[in-house]
C-alpha atoms as a PDB file:
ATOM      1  CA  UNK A   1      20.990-111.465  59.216  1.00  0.00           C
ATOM      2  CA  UNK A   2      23.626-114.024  60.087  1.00  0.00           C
ATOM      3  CA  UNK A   3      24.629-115.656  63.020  1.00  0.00           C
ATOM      4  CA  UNK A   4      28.597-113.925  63.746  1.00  0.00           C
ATOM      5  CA  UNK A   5      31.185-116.338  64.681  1.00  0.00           C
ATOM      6  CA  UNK A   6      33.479-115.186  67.297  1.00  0.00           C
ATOM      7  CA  UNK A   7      35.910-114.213  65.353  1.00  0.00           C
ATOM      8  CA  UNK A   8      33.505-111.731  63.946  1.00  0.00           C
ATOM      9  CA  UNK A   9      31.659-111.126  66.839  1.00  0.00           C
ATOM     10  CA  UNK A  10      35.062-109.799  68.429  1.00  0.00           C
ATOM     11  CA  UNK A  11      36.091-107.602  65.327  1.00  0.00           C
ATOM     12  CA  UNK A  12      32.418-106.001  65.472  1.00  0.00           C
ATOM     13  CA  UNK A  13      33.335-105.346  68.986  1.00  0.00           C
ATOM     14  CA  UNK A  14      36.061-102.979  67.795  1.00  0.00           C
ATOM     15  CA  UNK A  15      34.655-101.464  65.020  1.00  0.00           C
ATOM     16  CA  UNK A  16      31.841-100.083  66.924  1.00  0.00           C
ATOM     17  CA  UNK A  17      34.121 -99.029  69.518  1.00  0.00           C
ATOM     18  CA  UNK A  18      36.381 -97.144  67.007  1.00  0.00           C
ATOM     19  CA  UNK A  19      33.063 -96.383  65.277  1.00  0.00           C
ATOM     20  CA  UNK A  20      34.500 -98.111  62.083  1.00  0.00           C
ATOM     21  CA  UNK A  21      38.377 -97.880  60.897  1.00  0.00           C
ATOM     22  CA  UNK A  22      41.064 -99.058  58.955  1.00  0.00           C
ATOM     23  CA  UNK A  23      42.159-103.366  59.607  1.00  0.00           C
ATOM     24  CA  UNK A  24      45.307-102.017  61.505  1.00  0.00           C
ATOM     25  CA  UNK A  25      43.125 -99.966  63.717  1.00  0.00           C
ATOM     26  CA  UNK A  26      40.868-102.157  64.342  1.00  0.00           C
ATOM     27  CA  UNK A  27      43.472-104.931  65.026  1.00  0.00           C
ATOM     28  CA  UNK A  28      45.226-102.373  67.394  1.00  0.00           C
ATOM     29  CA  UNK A  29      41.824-101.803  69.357  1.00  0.00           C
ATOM     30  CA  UNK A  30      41.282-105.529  69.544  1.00  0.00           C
ATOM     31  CA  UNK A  31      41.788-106.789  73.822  1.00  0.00           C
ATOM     32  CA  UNK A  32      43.307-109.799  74.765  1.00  0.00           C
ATOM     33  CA  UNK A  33      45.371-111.909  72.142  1.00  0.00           C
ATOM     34  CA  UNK A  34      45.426-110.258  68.440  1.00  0.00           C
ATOM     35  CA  UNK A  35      44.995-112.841  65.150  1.00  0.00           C
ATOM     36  CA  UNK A  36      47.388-112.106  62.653  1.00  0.00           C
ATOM     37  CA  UNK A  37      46.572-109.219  60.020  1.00  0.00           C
ATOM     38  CA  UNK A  38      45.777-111.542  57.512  1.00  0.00           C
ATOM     39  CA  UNK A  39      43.327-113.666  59.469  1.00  0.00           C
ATOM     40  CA  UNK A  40      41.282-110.411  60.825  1.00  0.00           C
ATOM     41  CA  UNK A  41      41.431-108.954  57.801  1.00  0.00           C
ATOM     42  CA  UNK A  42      39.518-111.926  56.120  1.00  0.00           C
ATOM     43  CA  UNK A  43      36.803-111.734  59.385  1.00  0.00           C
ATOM     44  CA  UNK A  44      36.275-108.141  57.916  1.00  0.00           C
ATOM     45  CA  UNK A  45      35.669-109.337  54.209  1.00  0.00           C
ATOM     46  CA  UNK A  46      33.282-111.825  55.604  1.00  0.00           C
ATOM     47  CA  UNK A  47      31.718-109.129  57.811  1.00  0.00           C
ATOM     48  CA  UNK A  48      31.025-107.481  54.559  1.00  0.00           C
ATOM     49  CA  UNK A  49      29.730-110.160  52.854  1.00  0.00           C
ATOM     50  CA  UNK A  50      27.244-110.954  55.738  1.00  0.00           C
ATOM     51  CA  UNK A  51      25.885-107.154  55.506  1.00  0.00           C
ATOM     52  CA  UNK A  52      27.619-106.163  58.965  1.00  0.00           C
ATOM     53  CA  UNK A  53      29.877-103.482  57.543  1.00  0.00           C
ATOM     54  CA  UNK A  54      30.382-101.250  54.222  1.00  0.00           C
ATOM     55  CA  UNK A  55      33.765-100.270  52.962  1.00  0.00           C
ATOM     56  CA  UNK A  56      34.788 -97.228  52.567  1.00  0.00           C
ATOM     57  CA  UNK A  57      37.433 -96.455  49.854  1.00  0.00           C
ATOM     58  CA  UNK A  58      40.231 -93.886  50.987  1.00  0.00           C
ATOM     59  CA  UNK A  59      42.862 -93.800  48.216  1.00  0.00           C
ATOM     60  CA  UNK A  60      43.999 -97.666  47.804  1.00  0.00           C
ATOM     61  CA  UNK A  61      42.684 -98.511  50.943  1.00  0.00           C
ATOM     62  CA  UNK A  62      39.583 -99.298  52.668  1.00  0.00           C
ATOM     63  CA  UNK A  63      37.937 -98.090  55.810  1.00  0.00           C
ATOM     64  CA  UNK A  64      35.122-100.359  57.428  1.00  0.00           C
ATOM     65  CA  UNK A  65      32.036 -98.857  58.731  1.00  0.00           C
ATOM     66  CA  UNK A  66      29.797 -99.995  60.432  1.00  0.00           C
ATOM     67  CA  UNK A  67      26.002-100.812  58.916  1.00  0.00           C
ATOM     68  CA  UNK A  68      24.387-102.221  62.339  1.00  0.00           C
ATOM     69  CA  UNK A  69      24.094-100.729  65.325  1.00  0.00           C
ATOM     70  CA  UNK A  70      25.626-102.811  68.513  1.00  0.00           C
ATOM     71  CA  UNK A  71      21.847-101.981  70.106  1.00  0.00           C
ATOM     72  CA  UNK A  72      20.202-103.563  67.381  1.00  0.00           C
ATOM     73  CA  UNK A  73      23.092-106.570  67.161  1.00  0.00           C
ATOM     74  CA  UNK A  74      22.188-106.972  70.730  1.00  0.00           C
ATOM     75  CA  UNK A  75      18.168-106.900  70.360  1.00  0.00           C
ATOM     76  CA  UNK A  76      18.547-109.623  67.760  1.00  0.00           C
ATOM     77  CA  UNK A  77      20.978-111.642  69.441  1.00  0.00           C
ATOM     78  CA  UNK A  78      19.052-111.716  72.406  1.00  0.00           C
ATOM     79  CA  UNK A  79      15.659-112.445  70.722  1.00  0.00           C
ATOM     80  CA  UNK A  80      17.836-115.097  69.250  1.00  0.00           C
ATOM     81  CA  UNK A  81      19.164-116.358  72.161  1.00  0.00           C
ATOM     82  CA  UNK A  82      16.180-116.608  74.467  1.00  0.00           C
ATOM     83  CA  UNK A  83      14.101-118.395  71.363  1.00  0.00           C
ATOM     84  CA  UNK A  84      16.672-120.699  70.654  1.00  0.00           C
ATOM     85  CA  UNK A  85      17.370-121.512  74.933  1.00  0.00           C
ATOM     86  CA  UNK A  86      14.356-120.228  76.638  1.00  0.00           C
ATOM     87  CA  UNK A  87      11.321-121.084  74.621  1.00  0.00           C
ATOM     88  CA  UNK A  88      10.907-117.156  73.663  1.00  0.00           C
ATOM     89  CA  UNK A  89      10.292-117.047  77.166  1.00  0.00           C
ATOM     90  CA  UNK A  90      12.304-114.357  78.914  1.00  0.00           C
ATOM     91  CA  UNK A  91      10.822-114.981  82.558  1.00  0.00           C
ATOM     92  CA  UNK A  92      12.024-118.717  82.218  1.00  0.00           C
ATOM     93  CA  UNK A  93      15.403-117.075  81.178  1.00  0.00           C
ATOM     94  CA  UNK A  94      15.305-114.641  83.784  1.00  0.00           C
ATOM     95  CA  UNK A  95      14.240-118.095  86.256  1.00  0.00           C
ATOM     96  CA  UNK A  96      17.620-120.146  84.504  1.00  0.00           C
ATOM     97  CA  UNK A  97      19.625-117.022  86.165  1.00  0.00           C
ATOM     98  CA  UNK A  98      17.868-117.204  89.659  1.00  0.00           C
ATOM     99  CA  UNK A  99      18.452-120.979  90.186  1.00  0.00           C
ATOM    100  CA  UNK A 100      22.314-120.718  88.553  1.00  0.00           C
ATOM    101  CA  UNK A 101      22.500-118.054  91.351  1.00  0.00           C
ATOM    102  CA  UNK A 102      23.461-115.661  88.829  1.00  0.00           C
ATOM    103  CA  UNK A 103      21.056-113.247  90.156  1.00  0.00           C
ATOM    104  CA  UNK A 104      20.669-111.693  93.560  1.00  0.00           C
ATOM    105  CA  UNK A 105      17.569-110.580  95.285  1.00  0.00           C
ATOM    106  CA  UNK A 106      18.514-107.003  94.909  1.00  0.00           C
ATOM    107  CA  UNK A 107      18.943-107.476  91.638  1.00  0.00           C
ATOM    108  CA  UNK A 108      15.859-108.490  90.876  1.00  0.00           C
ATOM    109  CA  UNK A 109      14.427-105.723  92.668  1.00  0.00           C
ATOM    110  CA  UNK A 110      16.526-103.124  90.551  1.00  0.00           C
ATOM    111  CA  UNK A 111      15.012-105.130  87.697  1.00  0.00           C
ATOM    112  CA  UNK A 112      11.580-104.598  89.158  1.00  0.00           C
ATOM    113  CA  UNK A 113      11.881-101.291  89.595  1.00  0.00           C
ATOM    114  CA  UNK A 114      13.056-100.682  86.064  1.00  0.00           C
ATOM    115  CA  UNK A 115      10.015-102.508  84.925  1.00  0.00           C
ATOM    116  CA  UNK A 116       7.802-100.510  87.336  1.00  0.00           C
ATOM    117  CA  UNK A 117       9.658 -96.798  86.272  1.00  0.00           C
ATOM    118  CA  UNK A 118       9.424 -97.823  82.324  1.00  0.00           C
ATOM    119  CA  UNK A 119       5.507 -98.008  82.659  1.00  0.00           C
ATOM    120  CA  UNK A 120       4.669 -95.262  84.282  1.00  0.00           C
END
Protein backbone atom coordinates (compact mmCIF):
# COMPACT_ATOMS: atom_id res chain seq x y z
CA UNK A 1 0.00 0.00 0.00
CA UNK A 2 1.06 3.62 -0.14
CA UNK A 3 2.76 5.79 2.02
CA UNK A 4 -0.40 8.61 3.19
CA UNK A 5 0.58 12.13 3.16
CA UNK A 6 -0.74 14.11 5.95
CA UNK A 7 -3.29 15.42 4.40
CA UNK A 8 -4.56 11.93 4.00
CA UNK A 9 -3.31 10.60 6.97
CA UNK A 10 -5.62 13.27 8.83
CA UNK A 11 -8.82 12.58 6.65
CA UNK A 12 -8.30 8.69 7.44
CA UNK A 13 -8.27 9.86 10.94
CA UNK A 14 -11.90 10.94 10.56
CA UNK A 15 -13.25 8.50 8.52
CA UNK A 16 -12.46 5.79 10.86
CA UNK A 17 -13.70 7.79 13.59
CA UNK A 18 -17.08 8.43 11.83
CA UNK A 19 -16.58 4.86 10.56
CA UNK A 20 -16.78 6.28 6.93
CA UNK A 21 -19.22 9.33 5.79
CA UNK A 22 -20.12 11.83 3.48
CA UNK A 23 -16.93 14.85 2.58
CA UNK A 24 -19.04 17.35 4.74
CA UNK A 25 -19.02 14.95 7.58
CA UNK A 26 -15.93 14.09 7.47
CA UNK A 27 -14.72 17.74 7.09
CA UNK A 28 -17.01 18.57 10.14
CA UNK A 29 -15.24 15.73 12.27
CA UNK A 30 -11.86 16.97 11.18
CA UNK A 31 -9.84 18.81 14.74
CA UNK A 32 -7.83 21.67 14.54
CA UNK A 33 -7.87 23.92 11.30
CA UNK A 34 -10.32 22.51 8.39
CA UNK A 35 -8.93 22.67 4.43
CA UNK A 36 -11.43 23.94 2.27
CA UNK A 37 -14.16 21.42 0.82
CA UNK A 38 -12.58 21.30 -2.31
CA UNK A 39 -9.07 20.50 -1.14
CA UNK A 40 -10.35 17.51 1.31
CA UNK A 41 -12.50 16.40 -1.03
CA UNK A 42 -9.60 15.75 -3.58
CA UNK A 43 -7.48 13.93 -0.37
CA UNK A 44 -10.60 11.56 -0.49
CA UNK A 45 -10.39 10.86 -4.37
CA UNK A 46 -6.77 10.18 -3.85
CA UNK A 47 -7.59 8.02 -0.81
CA UNK A 48 -9.54 6.05 -3.27
CA UNK A 49 -7.19 5.80 -5.76
CA UNK A 50 -4.49 4.55 -3.26
CA UNK A 51 -7.02 1.60 -2.13
CA UNK A 52 -7.68 3.33 1.41
CA UNK A 53 -11.41 3.81 0.94
CA UNK A 54 -14.45 2.60 -1.42
CA UNK A 55 -17.27 4.87 -2.36
CA UNK A 56 -20.39 4.31 -1.70
CA UNK A 57 -23.11 5.74 -4.06
CA UNK A 58 -26.27 7.23 -2.18
CA UNK A 59 -28.43 8.95 -4.83
CA UNK A 60 -25.92 11.61 -6.58
CA UNK A 61 -23.68 11.45 -3.89
CA UNK A 62 -21.01 9.44 -2.46
CA UNK A 63 -20.29 8.06 0.95
CA UNK A 64 -16.58 6.95 1.77
CA UNK A 65 -15.93 3.83 3.59
CA UNK A 66 -13.40 2.72 4.86
CA UNK A 67 -11.31 -0.51 3.26
CA UNK A 68 -8.37 -0.62 6.03
CA UNK A 69 -8.59 -0.98 9.35
CA UNK A 70 -6.71 1.91 11.58
CA UNK A 71 -5.08 -1.45 13.47
CA UNK A 72 -3.76 -2.69 10.41
CA UNK A 73 -2.77 1.14 9.09
CA UNK A 74 -0.96 1.22 12.32
CA UNK A 75 0.84 -2.38 12.11
CA UNK A 76 2.15 -1.32 8.72
CA UNK A 77 3.10 2.03 9.53
CA UNK A 78 4.96 0.96 12.34
CA UNK A 79 6.74 -1.99 10.60
CA UNK A 80 7.43 0.82 8.25
CA UNK A 81 8.65 3.11 10.51
CA UNK A 82 10.98 1.06 12.66
CA UNK A 83 12.58 -0.54 9.19
CA UNK A 84 13.01 2.61 7.66
CA UNK A 85 14.57 4.41 11.38
CA UNK A 86 15.48 1.53 13.50
CA UNK A 87 17.09 -1.12 11.40
CA UNK A 88 13.79 -3.44 11.87
CA UNK A 89 15.01 -3.35 15.21
CA UNK A 90 12.32 -2.48 17.72
CA UNK A 91 14.61 -2.79 20.97
CA UNK A 92 16.99 -0.11 19.32
CA UNK A 93 13.68 1.89 18.82
CA UNK A 94 12.48 1.20 22.11
CA UNK A 95 16.56 2.31 23.26
CA UNK A 96 16.08 5.85 20.82
CA UNK A 97 13.01 6.50 23.40
CA UNK A 98 15.03 5.72 26.66
CA UNK A 99 18.00 8.04 25.84
CA UNK A 100 15.42 10.97 24.29
CA UNK A 101 13.94 10.46 27.83
CA UNK A 102 10.77 9.74 26.26
CA UNK A 103 10.35 6.81 28.41
CA UNK A 104 10.24 6.42 32.15
CA UNK A 105 11.35 3.55 34.24
CA UNK A 106 7.83 2.68 35.09
CA UNK A 107 7.07 2.64 31.85
CA UNK A 108 9.19 0.27 30.87
CA UNK A 109 8.14 -1.89 33.55
CA UNK A 110 4.36 -1.64 32.40
CA UNK A 111 5.93 -2.60 29.07
CA UNK A 112 7.60 -5.55 30.72
CA UNK A 113 4.85 -6.70 32.26
CA UNK A 114 2.76 -6.63 29.13
CA UNK A 115 5.42 -8.67 27.51
CA UNK A 116 5.56 -11.04 30.53
CA UNK A 117 1.29 -11.31 30.76
CA UNK A 118 1.11 -11.80 26.71
CA UNK A 119 3.28 -15.07 27.07
CA UNK A 120 1.90 -16.73 29.56
Amino acid sequence: MEKLTVQEEEAMLSIWQLNGGFVKEILDNLKGEKPPYTTLASTIRNLERKRYVKAVKYANAKRYEPVISEEEYKGRFMNNFVGDYFRNSYKEMVSFFVKEEKLSPEELEEIMDMIKRNKS
